[in-house]
PDB file of N, CA and C in Angstrom:
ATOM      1  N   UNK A   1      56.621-158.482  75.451  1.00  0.00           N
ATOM      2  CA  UNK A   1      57.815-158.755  74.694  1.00  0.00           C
ATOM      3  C   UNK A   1      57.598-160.050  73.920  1.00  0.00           C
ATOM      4  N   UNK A   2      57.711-160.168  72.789  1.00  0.00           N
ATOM      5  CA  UNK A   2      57.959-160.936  71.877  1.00  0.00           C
ATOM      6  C   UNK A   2      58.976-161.810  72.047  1.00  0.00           C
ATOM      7  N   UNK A   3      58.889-162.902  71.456  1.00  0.00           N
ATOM      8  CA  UNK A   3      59.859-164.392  71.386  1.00  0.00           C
ATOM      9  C   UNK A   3      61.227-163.758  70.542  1.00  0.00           C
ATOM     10  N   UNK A   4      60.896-163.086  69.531  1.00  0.00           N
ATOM     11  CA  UNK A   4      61.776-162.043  68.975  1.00  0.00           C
ATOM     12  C   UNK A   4      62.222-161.214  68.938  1.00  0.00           C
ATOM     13  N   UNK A   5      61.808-160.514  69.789  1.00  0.00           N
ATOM     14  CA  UNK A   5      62.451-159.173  70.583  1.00  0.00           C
ATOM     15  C   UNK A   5      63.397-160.113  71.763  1.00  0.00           C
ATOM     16  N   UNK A   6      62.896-161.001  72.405  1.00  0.00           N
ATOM     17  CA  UNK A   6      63.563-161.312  73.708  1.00  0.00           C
ATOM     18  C   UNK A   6      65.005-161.919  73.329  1.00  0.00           C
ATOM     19  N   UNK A   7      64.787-162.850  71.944  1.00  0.00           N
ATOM     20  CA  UNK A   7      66.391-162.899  71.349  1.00  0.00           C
ATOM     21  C   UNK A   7      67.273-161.782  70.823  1.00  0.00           C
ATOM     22  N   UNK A   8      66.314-160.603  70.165  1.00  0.00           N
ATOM     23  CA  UNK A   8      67.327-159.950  69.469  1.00  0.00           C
ATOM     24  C   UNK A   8      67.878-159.558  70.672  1.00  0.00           C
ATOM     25  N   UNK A   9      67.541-159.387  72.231  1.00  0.00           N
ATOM     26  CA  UNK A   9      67.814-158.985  73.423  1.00  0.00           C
ATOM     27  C   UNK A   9      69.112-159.350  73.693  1.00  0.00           C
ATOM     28  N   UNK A  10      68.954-160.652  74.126  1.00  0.00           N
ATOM     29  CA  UNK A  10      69.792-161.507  74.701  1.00  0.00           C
ATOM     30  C   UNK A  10      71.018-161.724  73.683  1.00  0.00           C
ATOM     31  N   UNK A  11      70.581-161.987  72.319  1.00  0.00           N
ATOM     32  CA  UNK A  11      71.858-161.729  71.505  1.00  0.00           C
ATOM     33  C   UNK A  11      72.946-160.547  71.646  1.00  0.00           C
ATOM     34  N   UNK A  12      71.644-159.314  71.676  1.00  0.00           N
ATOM     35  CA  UNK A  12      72.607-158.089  71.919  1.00  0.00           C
ATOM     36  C   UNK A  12      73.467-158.192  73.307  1.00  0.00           C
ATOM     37  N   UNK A  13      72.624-158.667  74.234  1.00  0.00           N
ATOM     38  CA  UNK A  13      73.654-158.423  75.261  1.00  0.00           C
ATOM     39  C   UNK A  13      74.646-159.645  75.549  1.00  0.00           C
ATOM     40  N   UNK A  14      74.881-160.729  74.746  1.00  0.00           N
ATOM     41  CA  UNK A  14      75.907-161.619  74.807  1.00  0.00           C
ATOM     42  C   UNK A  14      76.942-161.185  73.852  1.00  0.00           C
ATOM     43  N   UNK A  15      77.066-160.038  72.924  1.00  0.00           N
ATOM     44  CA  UNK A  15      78.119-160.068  72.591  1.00  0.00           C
ATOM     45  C   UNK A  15      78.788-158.690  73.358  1.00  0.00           C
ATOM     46  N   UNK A  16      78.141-158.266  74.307  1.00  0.00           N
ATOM     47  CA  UNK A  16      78.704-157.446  74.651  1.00  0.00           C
ATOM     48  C   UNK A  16      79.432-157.367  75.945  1.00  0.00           C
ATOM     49  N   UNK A  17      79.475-157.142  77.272  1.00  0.00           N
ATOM     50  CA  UNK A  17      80.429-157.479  78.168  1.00  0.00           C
ATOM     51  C   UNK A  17      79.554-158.516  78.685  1.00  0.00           C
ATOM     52  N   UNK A  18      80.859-159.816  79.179  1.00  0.00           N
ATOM     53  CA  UNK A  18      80.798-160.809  79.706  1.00  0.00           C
ATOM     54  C   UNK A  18      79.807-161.141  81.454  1.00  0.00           C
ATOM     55  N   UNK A  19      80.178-159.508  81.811  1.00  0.00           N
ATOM     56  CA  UNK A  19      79.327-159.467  83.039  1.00  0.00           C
ATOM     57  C   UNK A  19      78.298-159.662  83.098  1.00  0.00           C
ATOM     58  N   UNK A  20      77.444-159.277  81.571  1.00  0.00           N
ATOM     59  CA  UNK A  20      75.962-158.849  81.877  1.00  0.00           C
ATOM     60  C   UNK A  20      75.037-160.208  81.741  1.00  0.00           C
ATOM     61  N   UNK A  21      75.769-161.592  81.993  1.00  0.00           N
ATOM     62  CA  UNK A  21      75.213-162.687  82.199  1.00  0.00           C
ATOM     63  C   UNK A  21      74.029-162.954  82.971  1.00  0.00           C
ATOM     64  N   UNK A  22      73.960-161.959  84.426  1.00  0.00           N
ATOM     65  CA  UNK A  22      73.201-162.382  85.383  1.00  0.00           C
ATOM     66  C   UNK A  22      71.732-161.488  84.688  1.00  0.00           C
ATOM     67  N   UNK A  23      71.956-160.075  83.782  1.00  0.00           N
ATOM     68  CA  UNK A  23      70.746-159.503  83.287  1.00  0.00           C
ATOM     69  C   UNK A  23      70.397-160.579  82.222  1.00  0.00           C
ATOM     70  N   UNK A  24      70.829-161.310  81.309  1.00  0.00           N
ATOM     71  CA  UNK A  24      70.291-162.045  80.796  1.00  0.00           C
ATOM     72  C   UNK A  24      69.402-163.279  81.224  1.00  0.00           C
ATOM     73  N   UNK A  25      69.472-163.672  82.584  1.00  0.00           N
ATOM     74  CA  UNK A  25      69.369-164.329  83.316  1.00  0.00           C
ATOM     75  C   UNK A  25      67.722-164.097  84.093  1.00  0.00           C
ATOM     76  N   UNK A  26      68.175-163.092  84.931  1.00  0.00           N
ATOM     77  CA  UNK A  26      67.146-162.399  85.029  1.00  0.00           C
ATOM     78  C   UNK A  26      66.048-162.012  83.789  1.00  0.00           C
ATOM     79  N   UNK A  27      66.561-161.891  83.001  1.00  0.00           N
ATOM     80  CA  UNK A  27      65.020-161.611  82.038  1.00  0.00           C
ATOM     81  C   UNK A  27      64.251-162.579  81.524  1.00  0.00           C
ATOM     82  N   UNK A  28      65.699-163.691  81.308  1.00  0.00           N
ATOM     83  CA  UNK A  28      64.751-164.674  80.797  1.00  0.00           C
ATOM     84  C   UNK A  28      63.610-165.356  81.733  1.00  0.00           C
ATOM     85  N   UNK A  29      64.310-165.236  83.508  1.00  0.00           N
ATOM     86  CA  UNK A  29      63.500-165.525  84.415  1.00  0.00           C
ATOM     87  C   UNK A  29      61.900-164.737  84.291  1.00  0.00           C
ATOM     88  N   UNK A  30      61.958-163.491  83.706  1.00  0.00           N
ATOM     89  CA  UNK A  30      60.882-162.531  83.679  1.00  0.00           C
ATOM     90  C   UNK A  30      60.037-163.104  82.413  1.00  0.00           C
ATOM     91  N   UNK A  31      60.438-163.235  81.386  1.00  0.00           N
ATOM     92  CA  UNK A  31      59.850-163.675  80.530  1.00  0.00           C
ATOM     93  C   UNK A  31      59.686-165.114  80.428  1.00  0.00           C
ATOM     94  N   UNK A  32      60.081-165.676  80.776  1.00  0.00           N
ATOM     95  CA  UNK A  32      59.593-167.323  81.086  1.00  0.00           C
ATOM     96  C   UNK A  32      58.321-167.373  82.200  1.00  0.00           C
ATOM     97  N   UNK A  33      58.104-166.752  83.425  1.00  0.00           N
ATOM     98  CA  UNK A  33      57.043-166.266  84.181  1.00  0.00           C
ATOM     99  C   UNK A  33      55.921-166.221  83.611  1.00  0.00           C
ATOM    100  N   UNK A  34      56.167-164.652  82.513  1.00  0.00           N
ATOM    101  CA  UNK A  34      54.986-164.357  82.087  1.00  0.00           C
ATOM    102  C   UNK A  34      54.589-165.548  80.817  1.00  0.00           C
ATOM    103  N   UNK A  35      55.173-166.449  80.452  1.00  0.00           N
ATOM    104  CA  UNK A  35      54.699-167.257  79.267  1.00  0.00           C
ATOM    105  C   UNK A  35      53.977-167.957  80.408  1.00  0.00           C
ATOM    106  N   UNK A  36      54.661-168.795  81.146  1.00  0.00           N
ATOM    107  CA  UNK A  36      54.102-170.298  81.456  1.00  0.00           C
ATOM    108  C   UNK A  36      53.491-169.611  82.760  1.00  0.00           C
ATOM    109  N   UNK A  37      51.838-170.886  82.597  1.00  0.00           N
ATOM    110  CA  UNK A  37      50.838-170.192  83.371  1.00  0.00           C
ATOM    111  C   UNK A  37      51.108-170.776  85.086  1.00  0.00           C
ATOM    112  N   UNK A  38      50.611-169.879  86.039  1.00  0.00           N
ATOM    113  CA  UNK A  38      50.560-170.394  87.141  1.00  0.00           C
ATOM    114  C   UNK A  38      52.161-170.626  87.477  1.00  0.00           C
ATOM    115  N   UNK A  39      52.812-169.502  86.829  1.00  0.00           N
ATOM    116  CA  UNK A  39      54.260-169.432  87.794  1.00  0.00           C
ATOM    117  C   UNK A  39      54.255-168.148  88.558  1.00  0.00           C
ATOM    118  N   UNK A  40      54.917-168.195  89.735  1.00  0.00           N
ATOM    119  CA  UNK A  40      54.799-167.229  90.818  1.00  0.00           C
ATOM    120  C   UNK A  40      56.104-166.503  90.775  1.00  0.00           C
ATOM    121  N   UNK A  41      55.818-164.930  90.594  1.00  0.00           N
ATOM    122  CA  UNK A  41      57.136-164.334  90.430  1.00  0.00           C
ATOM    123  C   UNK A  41      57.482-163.405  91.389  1.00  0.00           C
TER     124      UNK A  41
END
């Protein structure tokens, strides 16, 4: 996933229900992992 895909992501899912905070959350946790080296997921 792309730096740009992962916003158009997160954009999409912030305007949409308020709940889905913790999936945004979670992904960014997923994709922050796979950037920075020597993090344990």
């Amino acid at each position: 996933m792309t730096i740009a895909q992962a916003r158009a992501f997160a954009r999409t899912l912030m305007e949409g229900d308020p709940k889905e905070g913790s999936v945004i959350a979670n992904t960014a946790r997923q994709v922050l992992g796979s950037v920075i080296p020597g993090s344990k997921d």
